[in-house]
PDB file of N, CA and C in Angstrom:
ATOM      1  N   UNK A   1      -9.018  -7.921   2.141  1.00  0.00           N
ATOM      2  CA  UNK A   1      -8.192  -7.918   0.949  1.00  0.00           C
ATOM      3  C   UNK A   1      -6.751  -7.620   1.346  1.00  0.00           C
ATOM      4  N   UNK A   2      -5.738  -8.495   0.964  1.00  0.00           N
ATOM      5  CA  UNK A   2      -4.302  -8.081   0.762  1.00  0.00           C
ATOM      6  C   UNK A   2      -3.931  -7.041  -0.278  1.00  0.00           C
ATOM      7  N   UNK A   3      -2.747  -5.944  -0.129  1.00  0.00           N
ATOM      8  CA  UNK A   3      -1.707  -5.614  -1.053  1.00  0.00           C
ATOM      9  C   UNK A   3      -0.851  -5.582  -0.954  1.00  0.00           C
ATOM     10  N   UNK A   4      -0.084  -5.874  -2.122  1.00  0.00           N
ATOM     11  CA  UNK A   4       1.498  -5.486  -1.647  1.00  0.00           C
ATOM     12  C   UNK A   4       1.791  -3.563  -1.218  1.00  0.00           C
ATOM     13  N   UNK A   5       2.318  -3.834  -0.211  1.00  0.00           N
ATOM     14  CA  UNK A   5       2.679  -2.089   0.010  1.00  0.00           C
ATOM     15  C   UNK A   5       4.321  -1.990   0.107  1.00  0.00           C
ATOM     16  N   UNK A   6       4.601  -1.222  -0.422  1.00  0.00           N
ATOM     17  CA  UNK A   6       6.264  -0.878  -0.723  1.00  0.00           C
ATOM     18  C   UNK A   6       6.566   0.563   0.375  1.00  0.00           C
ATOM     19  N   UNK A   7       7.710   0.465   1.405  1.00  0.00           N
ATOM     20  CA  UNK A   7       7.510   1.414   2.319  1.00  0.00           C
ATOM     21  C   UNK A   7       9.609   1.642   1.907  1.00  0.00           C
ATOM     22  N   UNK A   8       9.122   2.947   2.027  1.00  0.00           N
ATOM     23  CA  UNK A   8      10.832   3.203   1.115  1.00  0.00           C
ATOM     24  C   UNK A   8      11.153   4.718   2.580  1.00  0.00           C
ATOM     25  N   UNK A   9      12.352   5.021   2.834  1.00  0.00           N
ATOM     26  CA  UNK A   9      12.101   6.476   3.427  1.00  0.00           C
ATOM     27  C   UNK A   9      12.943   7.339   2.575  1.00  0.00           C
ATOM     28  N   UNK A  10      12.436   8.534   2.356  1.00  0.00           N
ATOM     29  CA  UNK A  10      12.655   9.583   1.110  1.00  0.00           C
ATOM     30  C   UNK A  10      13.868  10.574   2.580  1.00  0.00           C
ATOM     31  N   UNK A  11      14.488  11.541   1.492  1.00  0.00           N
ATOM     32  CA  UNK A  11      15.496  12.437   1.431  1.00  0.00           C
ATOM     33  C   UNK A  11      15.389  13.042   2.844  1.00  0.00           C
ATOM     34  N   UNK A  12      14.015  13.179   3.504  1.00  0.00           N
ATOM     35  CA  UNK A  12      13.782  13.762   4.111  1.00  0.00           C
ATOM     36  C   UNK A  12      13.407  13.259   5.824  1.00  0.00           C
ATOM     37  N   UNK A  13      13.896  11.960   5.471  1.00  0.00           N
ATOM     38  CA  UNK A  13      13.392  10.309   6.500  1.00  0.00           C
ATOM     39  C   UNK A  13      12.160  10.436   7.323  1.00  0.00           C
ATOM     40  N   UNK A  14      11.203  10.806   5.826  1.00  0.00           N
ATOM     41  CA  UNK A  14      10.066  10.433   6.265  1.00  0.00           C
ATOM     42  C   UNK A  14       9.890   9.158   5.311  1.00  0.00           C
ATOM     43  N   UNK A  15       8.677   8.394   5.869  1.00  0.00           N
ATOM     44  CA  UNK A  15       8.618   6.999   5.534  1.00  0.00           C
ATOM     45  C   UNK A  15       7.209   7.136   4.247  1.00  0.00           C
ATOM     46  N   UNK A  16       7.910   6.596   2.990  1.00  0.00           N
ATOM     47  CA  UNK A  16       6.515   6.495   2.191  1.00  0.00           C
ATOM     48  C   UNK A  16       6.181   5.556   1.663  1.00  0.00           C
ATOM     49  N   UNK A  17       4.743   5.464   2.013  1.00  0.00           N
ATOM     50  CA  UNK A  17       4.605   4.091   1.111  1.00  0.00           C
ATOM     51  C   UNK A  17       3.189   4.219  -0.312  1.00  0.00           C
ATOM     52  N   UNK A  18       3.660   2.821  -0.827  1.00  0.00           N
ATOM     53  CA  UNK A  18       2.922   2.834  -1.958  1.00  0.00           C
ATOM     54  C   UNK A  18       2.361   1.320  -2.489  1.00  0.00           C
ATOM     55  N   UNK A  19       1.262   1.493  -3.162  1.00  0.00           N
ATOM     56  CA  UNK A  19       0.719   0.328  -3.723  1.00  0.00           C
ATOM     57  C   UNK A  19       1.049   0.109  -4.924  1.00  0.00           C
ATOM     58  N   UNK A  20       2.036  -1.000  -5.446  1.00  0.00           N
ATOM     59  CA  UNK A  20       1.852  -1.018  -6.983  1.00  0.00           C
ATOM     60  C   UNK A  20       1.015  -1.204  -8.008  1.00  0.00           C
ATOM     61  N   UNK A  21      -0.147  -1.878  -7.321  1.00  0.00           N
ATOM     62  CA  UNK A  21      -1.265  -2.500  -7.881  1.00  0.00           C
ATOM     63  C   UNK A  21      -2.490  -1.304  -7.693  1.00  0.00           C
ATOM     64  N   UNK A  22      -2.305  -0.480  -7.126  1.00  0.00           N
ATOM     65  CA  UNK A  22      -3.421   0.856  -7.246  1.00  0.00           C
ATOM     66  C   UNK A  22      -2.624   2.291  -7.677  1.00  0.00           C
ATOM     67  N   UNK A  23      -2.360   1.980  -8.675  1.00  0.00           N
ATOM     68  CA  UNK A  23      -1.545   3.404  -9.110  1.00  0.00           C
ATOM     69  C   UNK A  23      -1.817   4.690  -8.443  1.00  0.00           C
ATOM     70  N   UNK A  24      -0.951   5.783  -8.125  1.00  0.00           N
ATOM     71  CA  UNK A  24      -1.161   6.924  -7.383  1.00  0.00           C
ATOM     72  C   UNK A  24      -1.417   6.427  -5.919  1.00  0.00           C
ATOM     73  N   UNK A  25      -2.003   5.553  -5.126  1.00  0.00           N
ATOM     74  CA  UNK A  25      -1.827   5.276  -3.650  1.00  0.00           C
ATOM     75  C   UNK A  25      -0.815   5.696  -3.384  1.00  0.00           C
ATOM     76  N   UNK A  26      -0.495   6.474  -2.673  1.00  0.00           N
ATOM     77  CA  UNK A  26       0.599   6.562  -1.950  1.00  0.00           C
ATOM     78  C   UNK A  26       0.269   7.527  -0.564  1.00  0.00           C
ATOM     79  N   UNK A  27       0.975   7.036   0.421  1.00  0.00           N
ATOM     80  CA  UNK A  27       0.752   7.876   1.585  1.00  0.00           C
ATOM     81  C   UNK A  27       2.576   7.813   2.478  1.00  0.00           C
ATOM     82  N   UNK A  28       2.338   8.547   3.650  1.00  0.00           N
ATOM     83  CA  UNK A  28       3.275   8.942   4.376  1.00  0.00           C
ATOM     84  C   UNK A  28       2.932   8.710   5.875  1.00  0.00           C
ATOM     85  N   UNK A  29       4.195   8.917   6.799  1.00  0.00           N
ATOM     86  CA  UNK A  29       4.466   8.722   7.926  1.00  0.00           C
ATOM     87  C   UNK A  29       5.389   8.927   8.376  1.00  0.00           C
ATOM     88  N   UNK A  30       5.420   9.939   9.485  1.00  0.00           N
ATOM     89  CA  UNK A  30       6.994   9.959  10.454  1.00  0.00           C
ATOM     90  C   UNK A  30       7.709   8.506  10.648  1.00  0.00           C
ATOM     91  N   UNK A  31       6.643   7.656  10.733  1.00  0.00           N
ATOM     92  CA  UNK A  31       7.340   6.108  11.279  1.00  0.00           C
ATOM     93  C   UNK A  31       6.732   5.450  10.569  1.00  0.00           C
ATOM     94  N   UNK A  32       7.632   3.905  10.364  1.00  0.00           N
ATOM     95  CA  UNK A  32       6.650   2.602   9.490  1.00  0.00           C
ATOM     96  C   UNK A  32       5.586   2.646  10.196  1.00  0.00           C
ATOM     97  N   UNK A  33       5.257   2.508  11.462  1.00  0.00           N
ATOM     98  CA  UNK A  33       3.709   2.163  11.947  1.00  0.00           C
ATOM     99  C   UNK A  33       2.411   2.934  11.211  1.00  0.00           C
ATOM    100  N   UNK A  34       3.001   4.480  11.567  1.00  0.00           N
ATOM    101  CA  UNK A  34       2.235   5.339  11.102  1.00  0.00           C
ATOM    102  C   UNK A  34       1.966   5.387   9.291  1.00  0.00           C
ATOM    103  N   UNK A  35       3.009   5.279   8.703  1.00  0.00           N
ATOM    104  CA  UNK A  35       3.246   5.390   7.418  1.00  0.00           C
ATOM    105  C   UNK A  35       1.955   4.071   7.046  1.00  0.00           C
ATOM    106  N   UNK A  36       2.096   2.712   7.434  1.00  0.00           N
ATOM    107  CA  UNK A  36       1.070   1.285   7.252  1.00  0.00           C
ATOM    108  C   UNK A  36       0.172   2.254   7.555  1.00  0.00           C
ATOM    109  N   UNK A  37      -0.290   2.392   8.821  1.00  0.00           N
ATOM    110  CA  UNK A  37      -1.935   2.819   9.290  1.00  0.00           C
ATOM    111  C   UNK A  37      -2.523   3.913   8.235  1.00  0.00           C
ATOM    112  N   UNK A  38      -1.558   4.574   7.593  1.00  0.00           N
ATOM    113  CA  UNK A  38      -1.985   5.661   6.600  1.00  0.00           C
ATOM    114  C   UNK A  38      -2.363   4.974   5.641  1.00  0.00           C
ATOM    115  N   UNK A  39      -1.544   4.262   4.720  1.00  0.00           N
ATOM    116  CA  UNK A  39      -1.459   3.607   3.445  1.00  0.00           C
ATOM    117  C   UNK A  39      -3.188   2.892   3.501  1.00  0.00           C
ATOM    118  N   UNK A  40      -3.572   2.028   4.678  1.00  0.00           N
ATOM    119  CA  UNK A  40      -4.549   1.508   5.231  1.00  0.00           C
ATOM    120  C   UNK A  40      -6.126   2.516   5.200  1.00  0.00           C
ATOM    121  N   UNK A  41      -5.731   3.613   4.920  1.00  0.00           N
ATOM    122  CA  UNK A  41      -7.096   4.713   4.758  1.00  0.00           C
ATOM    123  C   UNK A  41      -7.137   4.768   3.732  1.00  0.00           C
ATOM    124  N   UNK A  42      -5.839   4.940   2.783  1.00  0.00           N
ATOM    125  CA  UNK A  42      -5.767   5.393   1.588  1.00  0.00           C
ATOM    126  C   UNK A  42      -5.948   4.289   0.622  1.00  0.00           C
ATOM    127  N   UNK A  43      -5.877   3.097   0.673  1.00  0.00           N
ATOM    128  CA  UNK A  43      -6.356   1.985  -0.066  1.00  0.00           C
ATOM    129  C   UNK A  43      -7.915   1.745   0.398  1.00  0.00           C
ATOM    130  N   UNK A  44      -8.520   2.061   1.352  1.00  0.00           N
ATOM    131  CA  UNK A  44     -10.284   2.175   1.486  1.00  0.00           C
ATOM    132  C   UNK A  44     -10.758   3.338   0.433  1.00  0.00           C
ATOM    133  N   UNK A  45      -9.904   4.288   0.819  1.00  0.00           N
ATOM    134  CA  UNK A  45     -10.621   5.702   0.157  1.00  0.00           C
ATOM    135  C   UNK A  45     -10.083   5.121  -1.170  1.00  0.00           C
ATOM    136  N   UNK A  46      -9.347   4.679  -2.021  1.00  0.00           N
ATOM    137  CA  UNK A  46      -8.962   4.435  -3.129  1.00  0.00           C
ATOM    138  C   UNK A  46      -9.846   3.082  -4.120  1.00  0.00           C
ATOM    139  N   UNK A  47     -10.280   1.995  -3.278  1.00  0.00           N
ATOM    140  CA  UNK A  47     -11.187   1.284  -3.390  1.00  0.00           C
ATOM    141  C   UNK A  47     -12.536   1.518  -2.993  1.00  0.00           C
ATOM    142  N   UNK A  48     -12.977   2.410  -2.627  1.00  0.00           N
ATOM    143  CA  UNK A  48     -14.323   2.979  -2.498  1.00  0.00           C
ATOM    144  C   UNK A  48     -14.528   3.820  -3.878  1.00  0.00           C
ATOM    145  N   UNK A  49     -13.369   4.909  -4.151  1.00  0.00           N
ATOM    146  CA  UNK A  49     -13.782   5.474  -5.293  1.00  0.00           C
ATOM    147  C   UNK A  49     -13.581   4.738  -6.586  1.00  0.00           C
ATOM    148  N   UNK A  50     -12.834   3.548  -6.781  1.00  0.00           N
ATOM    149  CA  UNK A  50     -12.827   2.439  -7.691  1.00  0.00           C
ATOM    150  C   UNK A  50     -14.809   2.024  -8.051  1.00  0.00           C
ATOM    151  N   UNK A  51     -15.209   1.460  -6.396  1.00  0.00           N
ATOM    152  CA  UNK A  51     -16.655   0.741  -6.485  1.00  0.00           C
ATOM    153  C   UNK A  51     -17.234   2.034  -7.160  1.00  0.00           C
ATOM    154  N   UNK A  52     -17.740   3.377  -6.618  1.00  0.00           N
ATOM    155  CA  UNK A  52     -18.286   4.659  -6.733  1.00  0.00           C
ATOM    156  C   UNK A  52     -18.262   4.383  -7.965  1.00  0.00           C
ATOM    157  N   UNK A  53     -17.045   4.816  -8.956  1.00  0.00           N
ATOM    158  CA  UNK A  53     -17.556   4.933 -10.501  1.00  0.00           C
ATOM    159  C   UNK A  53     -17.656   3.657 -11.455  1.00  0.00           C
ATOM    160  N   UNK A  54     -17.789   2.405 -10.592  1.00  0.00           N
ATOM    161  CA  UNK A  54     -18.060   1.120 -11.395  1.00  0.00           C
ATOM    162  C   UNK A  54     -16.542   0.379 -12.243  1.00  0.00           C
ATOM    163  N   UNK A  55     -15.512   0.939 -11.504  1.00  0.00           N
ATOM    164  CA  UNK A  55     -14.141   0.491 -12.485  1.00  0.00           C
ATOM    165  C   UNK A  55     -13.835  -0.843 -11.447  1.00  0.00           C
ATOM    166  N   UNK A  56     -13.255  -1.833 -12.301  1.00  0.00           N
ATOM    167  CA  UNK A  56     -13.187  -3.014 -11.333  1.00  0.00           C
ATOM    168  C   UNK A  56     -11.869  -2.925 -10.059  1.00  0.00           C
ATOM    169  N   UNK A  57     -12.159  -3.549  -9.235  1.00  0.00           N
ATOM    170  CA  UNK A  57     -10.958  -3.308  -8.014  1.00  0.00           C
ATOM    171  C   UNK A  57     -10.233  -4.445  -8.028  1.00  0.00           C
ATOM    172  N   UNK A  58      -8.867  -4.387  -8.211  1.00  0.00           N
ATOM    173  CA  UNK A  58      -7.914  -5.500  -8.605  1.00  0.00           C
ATOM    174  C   UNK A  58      -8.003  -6.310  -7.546  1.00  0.00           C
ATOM    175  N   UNK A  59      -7.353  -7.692  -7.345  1.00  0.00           N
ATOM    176  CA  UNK A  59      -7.861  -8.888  -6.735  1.00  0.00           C
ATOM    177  C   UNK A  59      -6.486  -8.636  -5.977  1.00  0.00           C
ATOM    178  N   UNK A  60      -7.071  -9.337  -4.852  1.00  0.00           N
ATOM    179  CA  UNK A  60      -6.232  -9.520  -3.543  1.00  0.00           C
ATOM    180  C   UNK A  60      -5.045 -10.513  -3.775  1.00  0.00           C
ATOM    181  N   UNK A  61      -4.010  -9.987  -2.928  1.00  0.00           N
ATOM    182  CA  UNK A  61      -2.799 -10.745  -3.584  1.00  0.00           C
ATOM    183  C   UNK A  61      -2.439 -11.922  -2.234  1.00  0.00           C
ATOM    184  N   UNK A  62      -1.645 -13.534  -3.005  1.00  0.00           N
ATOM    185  CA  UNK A  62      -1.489 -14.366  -2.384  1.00  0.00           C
ATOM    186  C   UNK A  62       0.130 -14.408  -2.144  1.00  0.00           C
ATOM    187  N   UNK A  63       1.001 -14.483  -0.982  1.00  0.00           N
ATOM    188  CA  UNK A  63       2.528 -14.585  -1.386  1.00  0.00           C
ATOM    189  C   UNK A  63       2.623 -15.011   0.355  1.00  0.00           C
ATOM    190  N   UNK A  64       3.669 -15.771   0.049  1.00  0.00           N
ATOM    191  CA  UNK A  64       4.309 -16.775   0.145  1.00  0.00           C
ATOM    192  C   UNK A  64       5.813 -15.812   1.185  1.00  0.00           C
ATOM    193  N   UNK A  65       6.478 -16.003   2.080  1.00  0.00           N
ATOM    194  CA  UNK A  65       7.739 -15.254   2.296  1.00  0.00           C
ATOM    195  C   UNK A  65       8.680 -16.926   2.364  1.00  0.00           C
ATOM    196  N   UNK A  66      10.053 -17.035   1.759  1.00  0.00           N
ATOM    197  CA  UNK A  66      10.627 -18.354   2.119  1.00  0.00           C
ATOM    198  C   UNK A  66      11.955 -17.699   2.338  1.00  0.00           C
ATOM    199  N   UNK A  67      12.392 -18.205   3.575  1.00  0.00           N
ATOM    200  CA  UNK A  67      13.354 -18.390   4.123  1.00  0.00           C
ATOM    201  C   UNK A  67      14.631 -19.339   2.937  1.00  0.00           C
ATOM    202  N   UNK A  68      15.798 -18.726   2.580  1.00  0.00           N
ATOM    203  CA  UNK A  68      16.763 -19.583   2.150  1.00  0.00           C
ATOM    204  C   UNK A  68      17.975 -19.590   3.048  1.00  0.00           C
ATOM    205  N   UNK A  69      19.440 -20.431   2.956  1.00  0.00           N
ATOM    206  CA  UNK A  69      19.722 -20.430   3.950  1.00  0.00           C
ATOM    207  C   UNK A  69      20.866 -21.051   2.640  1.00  0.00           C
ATOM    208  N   UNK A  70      21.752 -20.134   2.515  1.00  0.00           N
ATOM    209  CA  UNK A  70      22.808 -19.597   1.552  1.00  0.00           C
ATOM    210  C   UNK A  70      24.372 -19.658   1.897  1.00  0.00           C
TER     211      UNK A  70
END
């Protein structure tokens, strides 16, 4: 499954990221690498407890990146 993940660095330049499509996901990281590999536990553990109480798990996203040339 794809998500979009949004990786922003806060006040403190640590790196956070978040899912818009799984509300509350959010995780952290000293670095983008680390910050992804986190986000990456936390969308299993977040879609496991989705299946667990029977609530549906939103659908995997399709996108496209295009180059313009301005």
């Amino acid at each position: 499954m794809k998500f979009r993940v949004v990786i922003e660095i806060d006040e403190d330049g640590v790196y956070v990221a978040q899912v818009p499509s799984l509300p509350g996901c959010i995780s952290q990281g000293k670095t983008r690498a680390e910050a992804l590999e986190n986000i990456k536990d936390a969308i299993k553990g977040y879609i496991e407890s989705l299946r667990k109480h029977g609530e549906p798990v939103p659908p995997s996203i399709e996108e496209e990146l295009v180059d313009v040339n301005v």
